[in-house]
PDB file of N, CA and C in Angstrom:
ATOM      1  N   UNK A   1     -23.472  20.214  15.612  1.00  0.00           N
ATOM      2  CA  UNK A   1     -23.885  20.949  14.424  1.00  0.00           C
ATOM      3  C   UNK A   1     -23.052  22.229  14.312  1.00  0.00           C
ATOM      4  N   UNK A   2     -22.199  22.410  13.364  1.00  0.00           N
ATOM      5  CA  UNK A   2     -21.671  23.218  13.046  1.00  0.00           C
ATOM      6  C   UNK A   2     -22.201  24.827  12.940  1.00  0.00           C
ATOM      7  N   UNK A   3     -23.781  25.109  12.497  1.00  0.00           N
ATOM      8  CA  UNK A   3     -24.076  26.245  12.134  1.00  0.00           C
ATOM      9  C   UNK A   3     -24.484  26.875  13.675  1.00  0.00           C
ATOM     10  N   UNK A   4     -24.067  26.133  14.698  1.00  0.00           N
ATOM     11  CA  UNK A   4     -24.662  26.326  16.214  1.00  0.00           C
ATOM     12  C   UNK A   4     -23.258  27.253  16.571  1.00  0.00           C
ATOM     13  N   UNK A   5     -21.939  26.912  15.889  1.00  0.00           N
ATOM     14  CA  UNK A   5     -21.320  27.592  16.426  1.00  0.00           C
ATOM     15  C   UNK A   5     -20.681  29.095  16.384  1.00  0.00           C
ATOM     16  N   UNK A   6     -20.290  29.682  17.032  1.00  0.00           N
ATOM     17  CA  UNK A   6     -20.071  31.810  16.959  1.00  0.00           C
ATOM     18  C   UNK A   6     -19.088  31.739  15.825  1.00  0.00           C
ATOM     19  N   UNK A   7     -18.882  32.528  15.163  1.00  0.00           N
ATOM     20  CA  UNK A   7     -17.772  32.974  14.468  1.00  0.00           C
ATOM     21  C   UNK A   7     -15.864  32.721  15.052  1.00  0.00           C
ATOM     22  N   UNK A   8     -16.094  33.308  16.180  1.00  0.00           N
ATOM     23  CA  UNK A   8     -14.803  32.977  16.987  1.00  0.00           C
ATOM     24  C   UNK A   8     -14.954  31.455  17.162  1.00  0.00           C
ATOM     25  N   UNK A   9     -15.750  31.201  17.408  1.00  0.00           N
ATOM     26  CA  UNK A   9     -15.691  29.147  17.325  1.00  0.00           C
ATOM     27  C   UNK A   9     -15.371  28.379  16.404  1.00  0.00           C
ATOM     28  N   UNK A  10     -15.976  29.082  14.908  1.00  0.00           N
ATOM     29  CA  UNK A  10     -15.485  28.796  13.614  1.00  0.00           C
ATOM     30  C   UNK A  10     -14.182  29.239  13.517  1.00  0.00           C
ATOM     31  N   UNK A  11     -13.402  30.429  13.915  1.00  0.00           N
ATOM     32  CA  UNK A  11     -11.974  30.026  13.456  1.00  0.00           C
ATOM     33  C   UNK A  11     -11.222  29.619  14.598  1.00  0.00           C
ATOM     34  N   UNK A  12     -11.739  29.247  15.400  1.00  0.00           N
ATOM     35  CA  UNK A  12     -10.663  28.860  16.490  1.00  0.00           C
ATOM     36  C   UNK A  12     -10.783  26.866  15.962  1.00  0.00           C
ATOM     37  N   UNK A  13     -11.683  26.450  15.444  1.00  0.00           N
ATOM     38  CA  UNK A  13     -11.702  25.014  14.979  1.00  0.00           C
ATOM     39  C   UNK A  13     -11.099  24.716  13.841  1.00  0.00           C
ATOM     40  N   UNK A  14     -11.160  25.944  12.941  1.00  0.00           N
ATOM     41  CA  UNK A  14     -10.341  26.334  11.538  1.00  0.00           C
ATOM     42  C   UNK A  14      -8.869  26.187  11.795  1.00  0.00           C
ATOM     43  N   UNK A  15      -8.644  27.056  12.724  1.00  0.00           N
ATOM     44  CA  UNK A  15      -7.308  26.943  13.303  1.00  0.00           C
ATOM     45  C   UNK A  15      -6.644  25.669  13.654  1.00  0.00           C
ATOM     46  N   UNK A  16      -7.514  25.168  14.740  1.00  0.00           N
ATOM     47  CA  UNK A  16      -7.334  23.749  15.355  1.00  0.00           C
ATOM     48  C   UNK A  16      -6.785  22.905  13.754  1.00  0.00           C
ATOM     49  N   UNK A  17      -7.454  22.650  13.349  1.00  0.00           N
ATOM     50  CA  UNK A  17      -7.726  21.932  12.126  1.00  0.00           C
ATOM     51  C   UNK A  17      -6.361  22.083  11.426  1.00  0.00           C
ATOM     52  N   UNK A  18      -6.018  23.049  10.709  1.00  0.00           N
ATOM     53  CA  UNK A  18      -4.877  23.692  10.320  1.00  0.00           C
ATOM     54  C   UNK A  18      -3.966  23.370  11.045  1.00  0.00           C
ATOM     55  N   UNK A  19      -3.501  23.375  12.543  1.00  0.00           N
ATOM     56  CA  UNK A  19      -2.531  23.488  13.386  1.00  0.00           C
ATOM     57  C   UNK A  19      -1.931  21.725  13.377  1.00  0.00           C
ATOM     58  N   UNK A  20      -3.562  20.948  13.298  1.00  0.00           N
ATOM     59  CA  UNK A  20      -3.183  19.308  13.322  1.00  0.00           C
ATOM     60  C   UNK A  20      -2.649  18.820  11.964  1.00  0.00           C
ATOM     61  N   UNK A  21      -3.347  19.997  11.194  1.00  0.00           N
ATOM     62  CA  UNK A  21      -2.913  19.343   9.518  1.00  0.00           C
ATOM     63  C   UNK A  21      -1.798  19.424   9.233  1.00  0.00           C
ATOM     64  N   UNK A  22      -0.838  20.284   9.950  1.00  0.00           N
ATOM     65  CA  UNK A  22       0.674  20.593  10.270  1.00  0.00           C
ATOM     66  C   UNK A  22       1.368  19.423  10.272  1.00  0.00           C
ATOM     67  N   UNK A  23       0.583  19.726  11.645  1.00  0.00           N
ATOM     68  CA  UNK A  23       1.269  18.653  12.749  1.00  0.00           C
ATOM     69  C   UNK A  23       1.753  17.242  11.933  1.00  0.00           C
ATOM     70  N   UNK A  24       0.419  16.769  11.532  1.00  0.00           N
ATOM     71  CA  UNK A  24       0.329  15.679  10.667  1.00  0.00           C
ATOM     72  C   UNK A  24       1.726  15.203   9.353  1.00  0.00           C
ATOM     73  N   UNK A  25       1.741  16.492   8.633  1.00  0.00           N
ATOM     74  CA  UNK A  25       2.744  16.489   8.136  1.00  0.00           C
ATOM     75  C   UNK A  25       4.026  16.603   8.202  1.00  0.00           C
ATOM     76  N   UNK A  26       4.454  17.452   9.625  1.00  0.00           N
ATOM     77  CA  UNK A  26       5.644  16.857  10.287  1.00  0.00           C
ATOM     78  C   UNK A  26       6.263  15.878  10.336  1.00  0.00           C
ATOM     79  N   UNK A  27       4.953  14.938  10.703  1.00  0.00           N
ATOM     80  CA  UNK A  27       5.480  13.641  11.201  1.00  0.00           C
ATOM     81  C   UNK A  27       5.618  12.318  10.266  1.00  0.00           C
ATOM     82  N   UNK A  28       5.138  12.912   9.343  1.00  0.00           N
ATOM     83  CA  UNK A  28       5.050  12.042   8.255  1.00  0.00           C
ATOM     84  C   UNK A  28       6.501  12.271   7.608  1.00  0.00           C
ATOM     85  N   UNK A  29       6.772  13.733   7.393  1.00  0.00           N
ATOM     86  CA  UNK A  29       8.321  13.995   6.825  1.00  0.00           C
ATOM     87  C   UNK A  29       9.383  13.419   8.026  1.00  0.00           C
ATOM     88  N   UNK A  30       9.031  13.392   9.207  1.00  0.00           N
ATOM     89  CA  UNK A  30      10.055  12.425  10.293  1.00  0.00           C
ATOM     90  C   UNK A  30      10.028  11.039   9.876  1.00  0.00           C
ATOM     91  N   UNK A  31       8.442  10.243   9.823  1.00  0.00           N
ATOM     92  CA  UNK A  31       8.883   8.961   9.218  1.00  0.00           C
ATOM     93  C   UNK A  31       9.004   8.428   7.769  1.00  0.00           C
ATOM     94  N   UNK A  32       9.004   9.465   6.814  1.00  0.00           N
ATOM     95  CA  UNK A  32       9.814   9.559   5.951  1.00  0.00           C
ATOM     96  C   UNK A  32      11.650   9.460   5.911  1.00  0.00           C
ATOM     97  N   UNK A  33      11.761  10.453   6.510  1.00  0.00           N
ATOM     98  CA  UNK A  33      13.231  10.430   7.049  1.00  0.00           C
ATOM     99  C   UNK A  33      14.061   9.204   7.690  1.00  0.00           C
ATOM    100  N   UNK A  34      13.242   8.803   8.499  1.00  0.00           N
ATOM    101  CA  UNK A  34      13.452   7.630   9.593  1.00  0.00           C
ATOM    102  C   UNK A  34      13.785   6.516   8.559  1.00  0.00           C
ATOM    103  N   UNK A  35      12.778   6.164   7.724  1.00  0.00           N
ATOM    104  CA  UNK A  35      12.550   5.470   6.906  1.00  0.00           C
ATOM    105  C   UNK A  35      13.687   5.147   6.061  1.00  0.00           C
ATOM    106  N   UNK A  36      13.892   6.515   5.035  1.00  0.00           N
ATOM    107  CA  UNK A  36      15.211   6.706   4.061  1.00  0.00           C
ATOM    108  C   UNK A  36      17.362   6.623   4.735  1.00  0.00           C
ATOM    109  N   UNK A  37      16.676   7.127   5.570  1.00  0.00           N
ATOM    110  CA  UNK A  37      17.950   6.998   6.478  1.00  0.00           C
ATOM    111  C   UNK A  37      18.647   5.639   7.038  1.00  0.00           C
ATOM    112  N   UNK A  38      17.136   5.018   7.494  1.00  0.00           N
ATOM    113  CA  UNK A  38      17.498   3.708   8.064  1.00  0.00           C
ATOM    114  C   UNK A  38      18.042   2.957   6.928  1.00  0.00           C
ATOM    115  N   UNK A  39      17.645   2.448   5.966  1.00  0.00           N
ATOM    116  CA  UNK A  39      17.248   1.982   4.622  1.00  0.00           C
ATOM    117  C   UNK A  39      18.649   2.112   4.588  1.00  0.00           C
ATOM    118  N   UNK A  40      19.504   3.429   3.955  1.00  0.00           N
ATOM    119  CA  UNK A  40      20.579   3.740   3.371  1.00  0.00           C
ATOM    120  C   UNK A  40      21.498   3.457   4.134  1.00  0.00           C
ATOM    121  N   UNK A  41      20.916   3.769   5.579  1.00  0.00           N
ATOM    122  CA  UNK A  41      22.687   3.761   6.544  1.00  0.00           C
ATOM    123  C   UNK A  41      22.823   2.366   7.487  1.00  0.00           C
ATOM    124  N   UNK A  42      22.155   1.668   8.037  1.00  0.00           N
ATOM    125  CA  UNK A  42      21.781   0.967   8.295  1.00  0.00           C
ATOM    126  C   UNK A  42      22.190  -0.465   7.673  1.00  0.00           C
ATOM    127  N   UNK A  43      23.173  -1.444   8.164  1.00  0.00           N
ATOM    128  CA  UNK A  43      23.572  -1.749   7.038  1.00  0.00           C
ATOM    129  C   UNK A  43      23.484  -3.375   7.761  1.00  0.00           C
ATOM    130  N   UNK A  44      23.982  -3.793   8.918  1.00  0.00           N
ATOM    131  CA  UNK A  44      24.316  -4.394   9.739  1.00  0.00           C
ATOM    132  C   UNK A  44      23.335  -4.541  10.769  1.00  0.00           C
ATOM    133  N   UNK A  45      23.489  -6.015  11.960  1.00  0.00           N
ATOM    134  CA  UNK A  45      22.680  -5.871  12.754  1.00  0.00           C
ATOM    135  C   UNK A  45      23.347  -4.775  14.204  1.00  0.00           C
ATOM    136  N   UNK A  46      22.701  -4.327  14.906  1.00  0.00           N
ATOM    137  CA  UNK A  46      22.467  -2.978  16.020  1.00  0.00           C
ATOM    138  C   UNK A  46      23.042  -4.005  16.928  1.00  0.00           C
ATOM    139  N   UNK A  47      24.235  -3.487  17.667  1.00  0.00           N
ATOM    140  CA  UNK A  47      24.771  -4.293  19.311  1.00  0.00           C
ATOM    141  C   UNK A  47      24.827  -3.409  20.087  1.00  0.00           C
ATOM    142  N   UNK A  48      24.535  -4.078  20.980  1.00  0.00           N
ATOM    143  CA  UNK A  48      24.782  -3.471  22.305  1.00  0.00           C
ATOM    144  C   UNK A  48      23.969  -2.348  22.306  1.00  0.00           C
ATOM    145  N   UNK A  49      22.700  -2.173  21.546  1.00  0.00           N
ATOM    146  CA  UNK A  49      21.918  -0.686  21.181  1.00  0.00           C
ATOM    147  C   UNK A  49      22.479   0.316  20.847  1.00  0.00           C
ATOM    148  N   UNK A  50      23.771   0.089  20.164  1.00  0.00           N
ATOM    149  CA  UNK A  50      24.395   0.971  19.245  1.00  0.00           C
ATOM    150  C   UNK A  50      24.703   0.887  17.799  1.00  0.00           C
ATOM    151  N   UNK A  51      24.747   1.970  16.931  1.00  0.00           N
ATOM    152  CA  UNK A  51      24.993   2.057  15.684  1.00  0.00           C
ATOM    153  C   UNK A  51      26.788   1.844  15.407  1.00  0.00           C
ATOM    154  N   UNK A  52      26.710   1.451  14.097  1.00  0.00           N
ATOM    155  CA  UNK A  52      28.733   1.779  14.452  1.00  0.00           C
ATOM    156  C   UNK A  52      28.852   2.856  13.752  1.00  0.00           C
ATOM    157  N   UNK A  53      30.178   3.207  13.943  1.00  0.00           N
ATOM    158  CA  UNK A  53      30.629   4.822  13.380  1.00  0.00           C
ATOM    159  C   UNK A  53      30.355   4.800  12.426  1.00  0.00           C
ATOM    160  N   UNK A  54      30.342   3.881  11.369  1.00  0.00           N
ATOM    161  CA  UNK A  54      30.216   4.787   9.883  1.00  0.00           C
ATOM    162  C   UNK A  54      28.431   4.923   9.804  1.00  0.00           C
ATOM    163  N   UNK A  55      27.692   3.914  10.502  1.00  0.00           N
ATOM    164  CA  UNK A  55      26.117   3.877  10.371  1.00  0.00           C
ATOM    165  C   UNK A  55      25.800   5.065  11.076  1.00  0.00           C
ATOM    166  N   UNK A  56      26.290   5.421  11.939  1.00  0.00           N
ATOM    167  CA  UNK A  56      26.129   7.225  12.685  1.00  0.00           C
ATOM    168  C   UNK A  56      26.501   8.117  11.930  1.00  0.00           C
ATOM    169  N   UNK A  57      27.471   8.189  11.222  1.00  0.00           N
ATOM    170  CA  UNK A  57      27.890   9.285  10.660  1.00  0.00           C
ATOM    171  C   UNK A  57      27.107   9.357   9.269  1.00  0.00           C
ATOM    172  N   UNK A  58      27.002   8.235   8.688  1.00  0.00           N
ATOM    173  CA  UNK A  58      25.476   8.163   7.549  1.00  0.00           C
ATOM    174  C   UNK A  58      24.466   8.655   7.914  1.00  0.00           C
ATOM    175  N   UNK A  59      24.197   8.463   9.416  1.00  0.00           N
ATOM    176  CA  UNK A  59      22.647   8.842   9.811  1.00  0.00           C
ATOM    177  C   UNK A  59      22.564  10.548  10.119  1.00  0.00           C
ATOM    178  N   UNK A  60      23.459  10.418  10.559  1.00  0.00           N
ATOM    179  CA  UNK A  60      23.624  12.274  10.916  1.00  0.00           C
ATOM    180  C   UNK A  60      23.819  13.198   9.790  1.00  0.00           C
ATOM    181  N   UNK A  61      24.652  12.498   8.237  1.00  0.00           N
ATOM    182  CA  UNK A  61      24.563  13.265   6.752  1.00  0.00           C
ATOM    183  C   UNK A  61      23.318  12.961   5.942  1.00  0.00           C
ATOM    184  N   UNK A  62      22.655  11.514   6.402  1.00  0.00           N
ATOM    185  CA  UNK A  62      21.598  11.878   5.639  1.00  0.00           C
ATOM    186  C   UNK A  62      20.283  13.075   6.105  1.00  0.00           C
ATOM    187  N   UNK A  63      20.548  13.104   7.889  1.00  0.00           N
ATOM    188  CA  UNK A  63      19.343  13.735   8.530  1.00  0.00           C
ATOM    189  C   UNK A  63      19.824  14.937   7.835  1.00  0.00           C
ATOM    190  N   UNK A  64      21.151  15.446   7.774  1.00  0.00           N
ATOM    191  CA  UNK A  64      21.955  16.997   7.523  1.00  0.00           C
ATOM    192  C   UNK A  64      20.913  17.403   6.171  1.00  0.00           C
ATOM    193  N   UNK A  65      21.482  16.297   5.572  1.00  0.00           N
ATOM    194  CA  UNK A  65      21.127  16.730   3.422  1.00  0.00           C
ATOM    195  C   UNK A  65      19.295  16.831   3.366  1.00  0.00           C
ATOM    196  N   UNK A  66      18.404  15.857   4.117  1.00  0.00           N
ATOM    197  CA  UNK A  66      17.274  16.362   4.252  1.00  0.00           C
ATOM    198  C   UNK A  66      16.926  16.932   4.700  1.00  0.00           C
ATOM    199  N   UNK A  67      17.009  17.777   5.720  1.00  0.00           N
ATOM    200  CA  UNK A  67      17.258  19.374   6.353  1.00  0.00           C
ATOM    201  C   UNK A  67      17.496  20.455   5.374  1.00  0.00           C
ATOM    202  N   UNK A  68      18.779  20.043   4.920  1.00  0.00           N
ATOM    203  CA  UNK A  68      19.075  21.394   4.098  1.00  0.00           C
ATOM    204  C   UNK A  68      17.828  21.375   2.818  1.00  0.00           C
ATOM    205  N   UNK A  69      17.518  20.207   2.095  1.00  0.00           N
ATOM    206  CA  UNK A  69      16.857  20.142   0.997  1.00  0.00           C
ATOM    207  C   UNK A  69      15.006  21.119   1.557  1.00  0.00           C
ATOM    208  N   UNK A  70      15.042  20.525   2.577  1.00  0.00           N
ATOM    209  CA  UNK A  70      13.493  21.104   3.223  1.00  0.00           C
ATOM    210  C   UNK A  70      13.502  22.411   3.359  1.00  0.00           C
ATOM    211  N   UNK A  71      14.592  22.905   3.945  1.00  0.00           N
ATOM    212  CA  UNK A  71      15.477  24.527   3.826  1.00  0.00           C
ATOM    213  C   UNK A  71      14.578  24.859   2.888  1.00  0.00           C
ATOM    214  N   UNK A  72      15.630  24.836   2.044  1.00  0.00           N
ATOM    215  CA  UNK A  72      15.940  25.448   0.397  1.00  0.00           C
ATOM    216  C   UNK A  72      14.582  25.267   0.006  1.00  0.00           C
ATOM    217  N   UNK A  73      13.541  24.178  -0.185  1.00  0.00           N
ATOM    218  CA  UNK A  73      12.661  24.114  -0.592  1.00  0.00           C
ATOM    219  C   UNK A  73      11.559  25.821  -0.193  1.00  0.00           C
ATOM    220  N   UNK A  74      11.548  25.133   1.200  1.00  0.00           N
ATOM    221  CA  UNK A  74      10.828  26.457   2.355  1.00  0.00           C
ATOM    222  C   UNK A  74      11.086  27.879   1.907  1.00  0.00           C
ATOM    223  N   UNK A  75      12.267  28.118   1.707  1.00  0.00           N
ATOM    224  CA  UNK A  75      12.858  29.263   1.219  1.00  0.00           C
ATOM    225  C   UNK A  75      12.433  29.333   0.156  1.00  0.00           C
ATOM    226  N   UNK A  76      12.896  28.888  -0.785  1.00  0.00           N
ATOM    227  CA  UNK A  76      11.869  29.098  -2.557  1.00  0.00           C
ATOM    228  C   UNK A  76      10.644  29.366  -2.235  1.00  0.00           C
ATOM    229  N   UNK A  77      10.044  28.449  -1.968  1.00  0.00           N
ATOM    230  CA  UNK A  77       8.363  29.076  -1.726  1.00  0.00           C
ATOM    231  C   UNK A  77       7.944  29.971  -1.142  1.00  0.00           C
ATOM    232  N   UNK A  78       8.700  30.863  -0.069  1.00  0.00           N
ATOM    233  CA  UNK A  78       8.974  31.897   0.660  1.00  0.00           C
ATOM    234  C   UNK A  78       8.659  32.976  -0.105  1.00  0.00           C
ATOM    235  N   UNK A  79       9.821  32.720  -1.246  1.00  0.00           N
ATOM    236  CA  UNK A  79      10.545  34.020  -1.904  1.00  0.00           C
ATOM    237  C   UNK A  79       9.553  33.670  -3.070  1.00  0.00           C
ATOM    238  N   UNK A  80       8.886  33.007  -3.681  1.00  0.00           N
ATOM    239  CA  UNK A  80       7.597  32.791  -4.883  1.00  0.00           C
ATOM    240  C   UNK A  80       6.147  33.859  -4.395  1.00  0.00           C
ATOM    241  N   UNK A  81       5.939  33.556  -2.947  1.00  0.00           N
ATOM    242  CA  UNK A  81       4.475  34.657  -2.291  1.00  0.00           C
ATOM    243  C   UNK A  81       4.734  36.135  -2.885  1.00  0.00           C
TER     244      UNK A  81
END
Protein backbone atom coordinates (compact mmCIF):
# COMPACT_ATOMS: atom_id res chain seq x y z
CA UNK A 1 0.00 0.00 0.00
CA UNK A 2 1.35 2.97 -1.14
CA UNK A 3 -0.09 5.58 1.49
CA UNK A 4 2.13 3.32 4.14
CA UNK A 5 5.01 4.78 2.60
CA UNK A 6 7.45 8.16 4.10
CA UNK A 7 7.83 10.85 1.76
CA UNK A 8 11.56 9.95 1.10
CA UNK A 9 10.04 6.47 0.00
CA UNK A 10 7.72 8.24 -2.32
CA UNK A 11 10.47 9.90 -4.20
CA UNK A 12 13.01 7.49 -4.02
CA UNK A 13 10.21 4.99 -6.02
CA UNK A 14 9.35 8.17 -8.16
CA UNK A 15 12.82 8.19 -8.98
CA UNK A 16 13.20 4.44 -9.42
CA UNK A 17 10.33 4.64 -11.79
CA UNK A 18 11.71 7.53 -13.85
CA UNK A 19 15.29 6.06 -13.89
CA UNK A 20 13.59 2.55 -15.53
CA UNK A 21 11.36 4.70 -17.76
CA UNK A 22 14.75 5.89 -19.19
CA UNK A 23 16.21 3.04 -19.20
CA UNK A 24 13.36 1.58 -21.15
CA UNK A 25 13.69 4.01 -23.77
CA UNK A 26 17.24 3.60 -24.40
CA UNK A 27 16.79 0.43 -25.38
CA UNK A 28 14.14 0.65 -27.46
CA UNK A 29 16.12 3.56 -29.51
CA UNK A 30 19.12 0.66 -29.59
CA UNK A 31 16.61 -1.80 -31.07
CA UNK A 32 15.35 0.63 -33.18
CA UNK A 33 18.74 1.29 -34.49
CA UNK A 34 19.73 -2.37 -34.64
CA UNK A 35 16.75 -2.82 -36.54
CA UNK A 36 17.18 0.17 -39.29
CA UNK A 37 20.76 -0.47 -39.71
CA UNK A 38 20.51 -4.11 -40.16
CA UNK A 39 17.64 -3.70 -42.70
CA UNK A 40 19.71 -1.04 -44.78
CA UNK A 41 23.25 -2.41 -44.50
CA UNK A 42 22.93 -5.81 -44.30
CA UNK A 43 22.63 -7.07 -47.54
CA UNK A 44 24.13 -10.61 -47.88
CA UNK A 45 24.47 -13.73 -45.86
CA UNK A 46 27.24 -13.16 -42.53
CA UNK A 47 30.61 -15.67 -42.97
CA UNK A 48 32.77 -16.63 -40.95
CA UNK A 49 30.80 -14.18 -38.23
CA UNK A 50 31.80 -11.36 -40.16
CA UNK A 51 30.26 -8.43 -41.96
CA UNK A 52 32.06 -7.39 -45.32
CA UNK A 53 33.60 -4.00 -45.70
CA UNK A 54 31.05 -2.19 -47.32
CA UNK A 55 28.18 -3.86 -44.71
CA UNK A 56 30.63 -2.36 -41.82
CA UNK A 57 31.18 0.72 -43.11
CA UNK A 58 27.15 1.11 -43.69
CA UNK A 59 26.77 -0.02 -40.20
CA UNK A 60 29.16 2.36 -38.59
CA UNK A 61 27.44 5.59 -41.00
CA UNK A 62 24.22 4.59 -40.25
CA UNK A 63 24.99 4.18 -36.24
CA UNK A 64 27.14 7.83 -36.96
CA UNK A 65 23.85 9.71 -38.75
CA UNK A 66 21.53 8.34 -35.85
CA UNK A 67 23.73 9.67 -33.22
CA UNK A 68 24.16 12.85 -34.69
CA UNK A 69 20.23 13.16 -35.47
CA UNK A 70 19.53 12.20 -31.50
CA UNK A 71 22.31 15.01 -30.85
CA UNK A 72 20.71 17.71 -32.57
CA UNK A 73 17.36 16.63 -31.52
CA UNK A 74 18.61 16.65 -27.52
CA UNK A 75 20.13 19.91 -28.14
CA UNK A 76 16.96 21.67 -29.59
CA UNK A 77 14.99 20.64 -26.76
CA UNK A 78 17.76 21.76 -24.50
CA UNK A 79 17.84 25.15 -25.92
CA UNK A 80 13.48 25.30 -26.12
CA UNK A 81 13.45 24.92 -21.67
Amino acid sequence: DLSKLSDKDKQELQQFIVNESQKARIQQSVHSLTDICWRKCVTGTIRSGKLEKNEETCAQNCVDRFLDANFTVIKHLDRMR
